[in-house]
N, C-alpha and C. Protein backbone atom coordinates (compact mmCIF):
# COMPACT_ATOMS: atom_id res chain seq x y z
N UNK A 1 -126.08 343.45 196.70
CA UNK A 1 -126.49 342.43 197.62
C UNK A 1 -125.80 342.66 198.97
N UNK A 2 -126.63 342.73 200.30
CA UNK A 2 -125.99 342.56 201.28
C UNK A 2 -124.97 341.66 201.78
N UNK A 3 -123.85 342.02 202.77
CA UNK A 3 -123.47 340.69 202.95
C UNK A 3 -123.76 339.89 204.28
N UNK A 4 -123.79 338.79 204.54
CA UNK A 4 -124.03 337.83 205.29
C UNK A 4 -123.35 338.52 206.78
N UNK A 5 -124.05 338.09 207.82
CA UNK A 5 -123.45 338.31 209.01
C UNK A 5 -123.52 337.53 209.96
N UNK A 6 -122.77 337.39 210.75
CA UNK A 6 -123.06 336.16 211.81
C UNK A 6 -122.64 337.01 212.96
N UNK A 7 -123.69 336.96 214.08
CA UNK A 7 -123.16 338.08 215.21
C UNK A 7 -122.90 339.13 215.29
N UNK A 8 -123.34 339.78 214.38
CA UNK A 8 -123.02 341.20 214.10
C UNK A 8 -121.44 341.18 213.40
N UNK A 9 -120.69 340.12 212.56
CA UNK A 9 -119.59 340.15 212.04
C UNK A 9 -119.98 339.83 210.66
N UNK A 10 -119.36 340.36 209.60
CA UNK A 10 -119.72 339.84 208.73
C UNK A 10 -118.99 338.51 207.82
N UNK A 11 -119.21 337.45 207.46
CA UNK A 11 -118.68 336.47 206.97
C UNK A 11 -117.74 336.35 206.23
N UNK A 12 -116.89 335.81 205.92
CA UNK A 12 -115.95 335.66 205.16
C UNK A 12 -116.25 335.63 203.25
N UNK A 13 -116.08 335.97 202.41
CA UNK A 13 -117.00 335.83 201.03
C UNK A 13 -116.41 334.77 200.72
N UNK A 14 -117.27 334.13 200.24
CA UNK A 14 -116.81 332.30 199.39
C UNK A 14 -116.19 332.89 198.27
N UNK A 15 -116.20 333.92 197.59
CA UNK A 15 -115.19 334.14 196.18
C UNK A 15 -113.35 333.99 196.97
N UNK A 16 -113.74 334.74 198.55
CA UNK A 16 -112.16 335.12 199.04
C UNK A 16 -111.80 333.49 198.96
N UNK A 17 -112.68 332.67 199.51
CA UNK A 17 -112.52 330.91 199.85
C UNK A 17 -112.01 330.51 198.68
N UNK A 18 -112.82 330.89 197.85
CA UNK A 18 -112.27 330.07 196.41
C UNK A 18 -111.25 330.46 195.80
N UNK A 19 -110.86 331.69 195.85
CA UNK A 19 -109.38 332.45 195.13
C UNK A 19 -108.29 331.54 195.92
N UNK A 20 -108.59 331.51 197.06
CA UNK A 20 -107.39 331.29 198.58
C UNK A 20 -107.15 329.43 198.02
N UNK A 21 -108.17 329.02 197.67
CA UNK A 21 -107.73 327.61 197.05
C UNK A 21 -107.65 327.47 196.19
N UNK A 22 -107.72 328.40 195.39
CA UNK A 22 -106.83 328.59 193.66
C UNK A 22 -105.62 328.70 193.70
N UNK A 23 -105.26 329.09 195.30
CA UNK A 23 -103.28 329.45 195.39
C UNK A 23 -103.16 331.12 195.20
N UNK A 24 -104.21 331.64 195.43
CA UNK A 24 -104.26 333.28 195.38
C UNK A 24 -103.38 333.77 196.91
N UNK A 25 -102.09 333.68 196.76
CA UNK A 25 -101.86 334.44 198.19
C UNK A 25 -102.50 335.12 199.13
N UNK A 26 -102.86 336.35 198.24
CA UNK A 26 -103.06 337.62 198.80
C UNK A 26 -105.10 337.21 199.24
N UNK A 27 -105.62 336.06 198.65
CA UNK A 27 -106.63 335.65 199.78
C UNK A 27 -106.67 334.82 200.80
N UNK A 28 -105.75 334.35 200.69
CA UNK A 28 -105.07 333.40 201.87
C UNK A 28 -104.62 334.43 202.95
N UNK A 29 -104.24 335.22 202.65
CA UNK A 29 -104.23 336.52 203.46
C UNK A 29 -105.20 337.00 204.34
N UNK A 30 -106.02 336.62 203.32
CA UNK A 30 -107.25 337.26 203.93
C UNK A 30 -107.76 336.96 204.81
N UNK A 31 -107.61 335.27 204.40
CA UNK A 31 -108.68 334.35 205.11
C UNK A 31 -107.75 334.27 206.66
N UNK A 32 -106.37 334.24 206.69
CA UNK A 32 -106.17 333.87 207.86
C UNK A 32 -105.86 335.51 208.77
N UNK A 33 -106.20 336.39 208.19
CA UNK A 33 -106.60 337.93 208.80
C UNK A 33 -107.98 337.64 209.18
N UNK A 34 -108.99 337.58 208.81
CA UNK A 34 -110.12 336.74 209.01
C UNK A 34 -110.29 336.15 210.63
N UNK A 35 -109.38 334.97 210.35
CA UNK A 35 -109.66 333.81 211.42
C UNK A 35 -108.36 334.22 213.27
N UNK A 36 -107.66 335.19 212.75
CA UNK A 36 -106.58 335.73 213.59
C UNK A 36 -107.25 336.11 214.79
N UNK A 37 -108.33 336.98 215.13
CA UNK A 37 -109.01 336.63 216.31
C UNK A 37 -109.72 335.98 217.24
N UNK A 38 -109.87 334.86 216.19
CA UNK A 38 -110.27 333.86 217.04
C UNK A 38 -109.56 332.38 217.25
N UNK A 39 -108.00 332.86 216.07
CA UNK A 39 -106.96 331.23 216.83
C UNK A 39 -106.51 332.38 217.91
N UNK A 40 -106.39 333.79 217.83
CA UNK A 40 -105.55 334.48 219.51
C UNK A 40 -106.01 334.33 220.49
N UNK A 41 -108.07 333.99 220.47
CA UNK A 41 -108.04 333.64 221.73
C UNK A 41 -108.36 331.81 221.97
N UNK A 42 -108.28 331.13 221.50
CA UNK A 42 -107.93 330.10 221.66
C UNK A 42 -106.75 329.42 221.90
N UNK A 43 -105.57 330.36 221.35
CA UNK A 43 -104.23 330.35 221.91
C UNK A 43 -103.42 330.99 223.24
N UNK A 44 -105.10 331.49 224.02
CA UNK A 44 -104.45 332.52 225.08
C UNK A 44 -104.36 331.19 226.05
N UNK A 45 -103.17 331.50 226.48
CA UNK A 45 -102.53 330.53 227.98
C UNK A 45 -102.04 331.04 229.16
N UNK A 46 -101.45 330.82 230.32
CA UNK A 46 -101.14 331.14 230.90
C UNK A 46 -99.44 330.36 230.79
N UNK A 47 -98.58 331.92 230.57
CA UNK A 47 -97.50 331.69 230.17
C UNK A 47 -96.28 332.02 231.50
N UNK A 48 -94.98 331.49 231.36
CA UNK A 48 -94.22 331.94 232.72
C UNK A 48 -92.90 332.79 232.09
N UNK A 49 -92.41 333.97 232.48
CA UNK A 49 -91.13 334.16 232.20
C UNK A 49 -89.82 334.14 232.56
N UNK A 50 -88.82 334.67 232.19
CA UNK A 50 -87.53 333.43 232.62
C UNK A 50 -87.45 333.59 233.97
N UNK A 51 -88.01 334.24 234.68
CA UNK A 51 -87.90 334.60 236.14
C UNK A 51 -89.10 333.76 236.54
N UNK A 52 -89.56 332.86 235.72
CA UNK A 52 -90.88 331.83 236.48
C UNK A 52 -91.83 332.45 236.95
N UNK A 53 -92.40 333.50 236.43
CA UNK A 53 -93.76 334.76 237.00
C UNK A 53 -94.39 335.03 235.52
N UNK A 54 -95.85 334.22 236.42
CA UNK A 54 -96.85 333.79 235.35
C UNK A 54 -97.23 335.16 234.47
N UNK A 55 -97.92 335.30 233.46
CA UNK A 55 -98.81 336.17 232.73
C UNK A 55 -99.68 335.47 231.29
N UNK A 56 -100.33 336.16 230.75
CA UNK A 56 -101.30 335.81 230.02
C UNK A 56 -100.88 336.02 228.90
N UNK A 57 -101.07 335.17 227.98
CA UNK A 57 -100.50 335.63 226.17
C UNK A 57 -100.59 334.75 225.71
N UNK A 58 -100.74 334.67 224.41
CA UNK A 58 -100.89 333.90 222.87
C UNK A 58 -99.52 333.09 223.04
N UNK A 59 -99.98 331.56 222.92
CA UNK A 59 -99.03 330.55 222.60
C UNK A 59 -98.74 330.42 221.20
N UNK A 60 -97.23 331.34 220.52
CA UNK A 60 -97.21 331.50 219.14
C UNK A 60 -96.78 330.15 218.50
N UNK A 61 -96.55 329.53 219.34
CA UNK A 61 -95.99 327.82 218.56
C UNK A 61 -97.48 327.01 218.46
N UNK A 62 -98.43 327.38 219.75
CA UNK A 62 -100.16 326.58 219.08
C UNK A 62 -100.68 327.76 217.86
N UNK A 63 -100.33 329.22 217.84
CA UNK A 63 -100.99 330.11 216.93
C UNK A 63 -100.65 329.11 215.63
N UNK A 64 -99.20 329.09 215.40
CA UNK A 64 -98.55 328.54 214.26
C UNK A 64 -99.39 327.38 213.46
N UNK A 65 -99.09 326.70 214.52
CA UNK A 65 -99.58 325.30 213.84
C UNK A 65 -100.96 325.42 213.68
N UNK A 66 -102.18 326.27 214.52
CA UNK A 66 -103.45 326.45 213.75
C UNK A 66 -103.97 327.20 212.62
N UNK A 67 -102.84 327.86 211.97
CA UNK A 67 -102.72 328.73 210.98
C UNK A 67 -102.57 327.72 210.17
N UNK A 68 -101.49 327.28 210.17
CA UNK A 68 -100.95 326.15 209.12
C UNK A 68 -102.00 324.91 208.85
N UNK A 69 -102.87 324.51 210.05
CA UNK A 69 -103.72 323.66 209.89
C UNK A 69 -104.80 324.39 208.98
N UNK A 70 -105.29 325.82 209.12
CA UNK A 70 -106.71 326.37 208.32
C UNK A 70 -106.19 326.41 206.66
N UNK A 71 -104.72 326.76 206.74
CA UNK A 71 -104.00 327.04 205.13
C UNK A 71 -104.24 325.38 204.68
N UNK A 72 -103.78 324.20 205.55
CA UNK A 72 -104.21 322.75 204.75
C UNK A 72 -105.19 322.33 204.02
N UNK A 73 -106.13 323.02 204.92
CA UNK A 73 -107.90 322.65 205.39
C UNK A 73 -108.66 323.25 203.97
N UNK A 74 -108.42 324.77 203.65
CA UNK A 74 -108.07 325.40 202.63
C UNK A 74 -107.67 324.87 200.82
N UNK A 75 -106.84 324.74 200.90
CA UNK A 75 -105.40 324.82 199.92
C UNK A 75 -106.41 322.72 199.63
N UNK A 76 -106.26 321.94 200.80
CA UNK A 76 -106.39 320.47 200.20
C UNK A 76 -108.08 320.27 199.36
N UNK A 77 -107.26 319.71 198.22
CA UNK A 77 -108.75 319.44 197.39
C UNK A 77 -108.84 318.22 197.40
N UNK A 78 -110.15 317.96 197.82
CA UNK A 78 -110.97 316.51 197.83
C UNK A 78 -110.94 315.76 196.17
C-alpha cells in the first residue's frame, strides 16, 4: 500500500501514533523528528547577542515547551 502524502511529504503512520501513545519511546522519537521542522520554523525569532546585535534563530525555550506540549497531546488519553 502506498503511503499517504500531504504536499509532496509523506504523513506520519498512525501505527508510529499509536506505539508513541503506548509509551514506545523510540516512536515518540519519531513523531517529534517528524514535527522538528516545523516547531523550528515557528520558533524562528529575531534574537540579540550579548553585544545587543540582532540575528535570526530558533527560540530553544519556545522549541522546548512545543515539544513537550505535542509529547502531552500524544501520551494524554481521553
Amino acid at each position: 500500500m502506498k503511503q499517504a502524502t500531504f504536499n509532496g511529504r509523506e504523513l506520519l503512520p498512525m501505527d508510529v501514533i499509536e506505539a508513541a501513545r503506548a509509551g514506545d519511546p523510540l516512536a515518540m522519537k519519531r513523531a517529534l523528528w517528524y514535527y522538528d521542522r516545523y516547531i523550528n520554523k515557528i520558533c524562528t525569532r529575531t534574537l540579540y547577542d550579548k553585544n545587543g546585535l540582532p540575528y535570526i534563530g530558533v527560540d530553544e525555550y519556545m522549541k522546548h515547551r512545543l515539544q513537550t506540549k505535542l509529547v502531552e497531546a500524544i501520551v494524554v488519553k481521553k
